[in-house]
C-alpha atoms as a PDB file:
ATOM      1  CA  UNK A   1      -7.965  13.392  13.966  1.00  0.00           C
ATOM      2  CA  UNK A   2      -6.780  10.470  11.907  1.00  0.00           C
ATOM      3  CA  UNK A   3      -5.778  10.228   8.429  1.00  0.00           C
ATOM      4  CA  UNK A   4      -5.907   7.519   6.028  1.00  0.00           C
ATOM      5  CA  UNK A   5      -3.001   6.808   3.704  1.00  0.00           C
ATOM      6  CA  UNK A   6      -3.802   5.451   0.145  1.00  0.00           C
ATOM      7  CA  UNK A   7      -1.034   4.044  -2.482  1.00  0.00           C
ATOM      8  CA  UNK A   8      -1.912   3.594  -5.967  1.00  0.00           C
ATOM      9  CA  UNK A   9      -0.610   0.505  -7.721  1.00  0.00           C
ATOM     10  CA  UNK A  10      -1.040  -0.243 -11.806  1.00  0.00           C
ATOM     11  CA  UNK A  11      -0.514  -4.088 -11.845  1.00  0.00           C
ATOM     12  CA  UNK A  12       1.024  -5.630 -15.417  1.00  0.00           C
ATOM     13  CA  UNK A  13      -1.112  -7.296 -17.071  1.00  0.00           C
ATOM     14  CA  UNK A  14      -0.640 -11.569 -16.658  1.00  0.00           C
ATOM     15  CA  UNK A  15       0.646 -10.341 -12.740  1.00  0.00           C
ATOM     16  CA  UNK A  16      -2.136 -10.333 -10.863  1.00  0.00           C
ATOM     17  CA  UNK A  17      -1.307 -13.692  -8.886  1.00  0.00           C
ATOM     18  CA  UNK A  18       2.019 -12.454  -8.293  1.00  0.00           C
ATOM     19  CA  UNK A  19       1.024  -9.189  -7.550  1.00  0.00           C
ATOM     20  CA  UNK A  20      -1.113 -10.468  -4.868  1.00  0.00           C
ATOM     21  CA  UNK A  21       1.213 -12.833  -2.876  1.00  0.00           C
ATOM     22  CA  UNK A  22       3.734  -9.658  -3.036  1.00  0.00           C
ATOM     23  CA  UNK A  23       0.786  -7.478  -1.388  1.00  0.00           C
ATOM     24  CA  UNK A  24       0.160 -10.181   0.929  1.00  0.00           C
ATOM     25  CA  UNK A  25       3.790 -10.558   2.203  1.00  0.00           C
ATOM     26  CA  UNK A  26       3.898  -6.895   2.338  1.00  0.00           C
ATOM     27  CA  UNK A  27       0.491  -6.443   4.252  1.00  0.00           C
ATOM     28  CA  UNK A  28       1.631  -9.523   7.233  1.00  0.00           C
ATOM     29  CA  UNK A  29       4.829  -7.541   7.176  1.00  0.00           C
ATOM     30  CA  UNK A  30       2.546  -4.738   8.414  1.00  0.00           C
ATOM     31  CA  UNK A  31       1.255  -6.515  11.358  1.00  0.00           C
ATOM     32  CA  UNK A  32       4.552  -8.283  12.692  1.00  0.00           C
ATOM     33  CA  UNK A  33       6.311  -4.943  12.993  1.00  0.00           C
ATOM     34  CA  UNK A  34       3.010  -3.504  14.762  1.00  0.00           C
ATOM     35  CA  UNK A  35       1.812  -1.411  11.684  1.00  0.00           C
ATOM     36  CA  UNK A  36      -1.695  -1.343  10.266  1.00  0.00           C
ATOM     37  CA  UNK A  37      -2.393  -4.079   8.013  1.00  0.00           C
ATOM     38  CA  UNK A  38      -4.700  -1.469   5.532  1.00  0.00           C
ATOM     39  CA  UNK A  39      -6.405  -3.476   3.048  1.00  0.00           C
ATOM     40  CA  UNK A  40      -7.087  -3.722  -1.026  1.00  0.00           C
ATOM     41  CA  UNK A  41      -8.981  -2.044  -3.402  1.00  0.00           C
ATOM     42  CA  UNK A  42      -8.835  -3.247  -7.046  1.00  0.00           C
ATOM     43  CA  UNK A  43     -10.777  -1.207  -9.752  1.00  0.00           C
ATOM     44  CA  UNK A  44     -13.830  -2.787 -11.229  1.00  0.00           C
ATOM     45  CA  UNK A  45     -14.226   0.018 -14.047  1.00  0.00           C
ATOM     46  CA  UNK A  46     -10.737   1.505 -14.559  1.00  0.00           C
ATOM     47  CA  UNK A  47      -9.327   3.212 -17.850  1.00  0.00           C
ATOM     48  CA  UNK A  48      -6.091   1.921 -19.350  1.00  0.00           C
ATOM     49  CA  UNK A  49      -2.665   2.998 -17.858  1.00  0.00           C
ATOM     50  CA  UNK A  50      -4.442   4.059 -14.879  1.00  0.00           C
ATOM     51  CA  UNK A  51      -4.137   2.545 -11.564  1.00  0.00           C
ATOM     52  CA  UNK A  52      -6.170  -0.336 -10.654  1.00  0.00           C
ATOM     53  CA  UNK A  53      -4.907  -1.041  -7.280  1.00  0.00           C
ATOM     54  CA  UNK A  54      -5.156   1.284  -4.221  1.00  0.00           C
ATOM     55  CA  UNK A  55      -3.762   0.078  -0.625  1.00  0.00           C
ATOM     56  CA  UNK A  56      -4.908   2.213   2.298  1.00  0.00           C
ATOM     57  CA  UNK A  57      -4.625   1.722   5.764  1.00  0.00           C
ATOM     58  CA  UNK A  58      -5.221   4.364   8.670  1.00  0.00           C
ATOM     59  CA  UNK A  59      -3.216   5.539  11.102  1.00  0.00           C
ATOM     60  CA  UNK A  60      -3.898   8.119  14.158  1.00  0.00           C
ATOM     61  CA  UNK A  61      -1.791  11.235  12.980  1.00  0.00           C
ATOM     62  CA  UNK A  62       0.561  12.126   9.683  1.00  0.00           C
ATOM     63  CA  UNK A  63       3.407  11.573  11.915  1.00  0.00           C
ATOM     64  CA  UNK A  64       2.650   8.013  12.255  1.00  0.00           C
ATOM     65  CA  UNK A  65       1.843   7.521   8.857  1.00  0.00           C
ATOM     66  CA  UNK A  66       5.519   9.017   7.836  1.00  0.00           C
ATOM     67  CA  UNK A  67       6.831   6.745  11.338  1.00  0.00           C
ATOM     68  CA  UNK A  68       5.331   3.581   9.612  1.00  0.00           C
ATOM     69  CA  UNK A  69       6.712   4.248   5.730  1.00  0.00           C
ATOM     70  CA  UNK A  70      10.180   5.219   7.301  1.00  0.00           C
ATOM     71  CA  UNK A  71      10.164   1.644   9.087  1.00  0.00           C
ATOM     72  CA  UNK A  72       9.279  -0.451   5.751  1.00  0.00           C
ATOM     73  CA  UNK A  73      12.461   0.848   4.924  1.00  0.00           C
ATOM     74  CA  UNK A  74      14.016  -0.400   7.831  1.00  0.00           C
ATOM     75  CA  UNK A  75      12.436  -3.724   7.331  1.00  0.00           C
ATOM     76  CA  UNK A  76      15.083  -6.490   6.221  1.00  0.00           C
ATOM     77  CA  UNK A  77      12.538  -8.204   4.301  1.00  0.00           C
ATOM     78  CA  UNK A  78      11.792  -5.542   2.102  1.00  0.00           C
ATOM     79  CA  UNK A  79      15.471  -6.228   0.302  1.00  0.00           C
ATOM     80  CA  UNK A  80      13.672  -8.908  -1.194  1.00  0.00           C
ATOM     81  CA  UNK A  81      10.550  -8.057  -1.405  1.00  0.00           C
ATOM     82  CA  UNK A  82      11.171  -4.485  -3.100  1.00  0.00           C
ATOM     83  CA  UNK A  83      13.158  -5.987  -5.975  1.00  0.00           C
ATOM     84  CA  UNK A  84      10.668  -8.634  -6.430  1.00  0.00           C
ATOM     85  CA  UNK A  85       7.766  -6.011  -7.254  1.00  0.00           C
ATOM     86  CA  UNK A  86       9.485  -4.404 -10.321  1.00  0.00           C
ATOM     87  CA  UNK A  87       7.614  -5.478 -13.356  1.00  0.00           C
ATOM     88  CA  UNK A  88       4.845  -6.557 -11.593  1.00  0.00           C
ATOM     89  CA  UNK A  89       3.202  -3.571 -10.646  1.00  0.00           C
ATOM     90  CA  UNK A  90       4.272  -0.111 -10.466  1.00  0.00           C
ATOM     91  CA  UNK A  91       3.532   2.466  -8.019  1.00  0.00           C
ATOM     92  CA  UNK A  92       1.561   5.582  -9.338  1.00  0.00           C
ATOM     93  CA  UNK A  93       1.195   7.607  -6.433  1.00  0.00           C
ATOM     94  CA  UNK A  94       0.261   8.035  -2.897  1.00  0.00           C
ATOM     95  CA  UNK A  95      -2.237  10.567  -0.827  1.00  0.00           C
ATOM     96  CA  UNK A  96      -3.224  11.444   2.517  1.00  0.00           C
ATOM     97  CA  UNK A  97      -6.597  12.358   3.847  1.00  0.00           C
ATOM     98  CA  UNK A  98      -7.814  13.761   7.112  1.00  0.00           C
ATOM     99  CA  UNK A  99     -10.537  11.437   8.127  1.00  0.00           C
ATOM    100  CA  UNK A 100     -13.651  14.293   8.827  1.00  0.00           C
ATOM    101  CA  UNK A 101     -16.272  13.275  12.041  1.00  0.00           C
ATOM    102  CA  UNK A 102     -18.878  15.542  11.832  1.00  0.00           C
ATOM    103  CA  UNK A 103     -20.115  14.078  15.338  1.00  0.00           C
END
């Protein structure tokens, strides 16, 4: 059974651009240490001061979900990256899903 991993992101207003080279950096980050790349949603319809970002990417079991956020903090490019995200977007949450096949 796999599970999908979502983050939810409220960008600041006027930070979009930077908001997406930061999520792009993050996301080929991903793939050169072997991780899922996930992908993007923004919110088309999306109340005030809520989030209107979610990343999500899938992974085969909530141990390798947990394996792959331990190693972004093992990831020497995240001591610039990290810093560089404050004020541009903050972080609202995350949640896991099992992924159901009725099959």
């Amino acid at each position: 059974m796999s599970v999908v991993v979502r983050m939810y992101f409220t960008i600041t207003p006027g930070k979009y651009e930077e908001a997406s080279s930061l999520m792009k950096q993050i996301m080929d980050l991903s793939e050169k240490y072997g991780l899922p790349r996930g992908r993007v949603l923004t919110g088309h319809f999306v109340s005030p001061g809520q989030p209107n970002w979610q990343w999500e990417a899938e992974y085969a079991s909530v141990a390798d979900a947990q394996a792959a956020m331990d190693k972004f903090d093992e990831m020497p490019e995240m001591a610039t990256i990290g810093p560089a995200t404050f004020g541009v977007w903050n972080q609202q949450g995350i949640e896991v899903y099992h992924v159901v096949d009725f099959d």
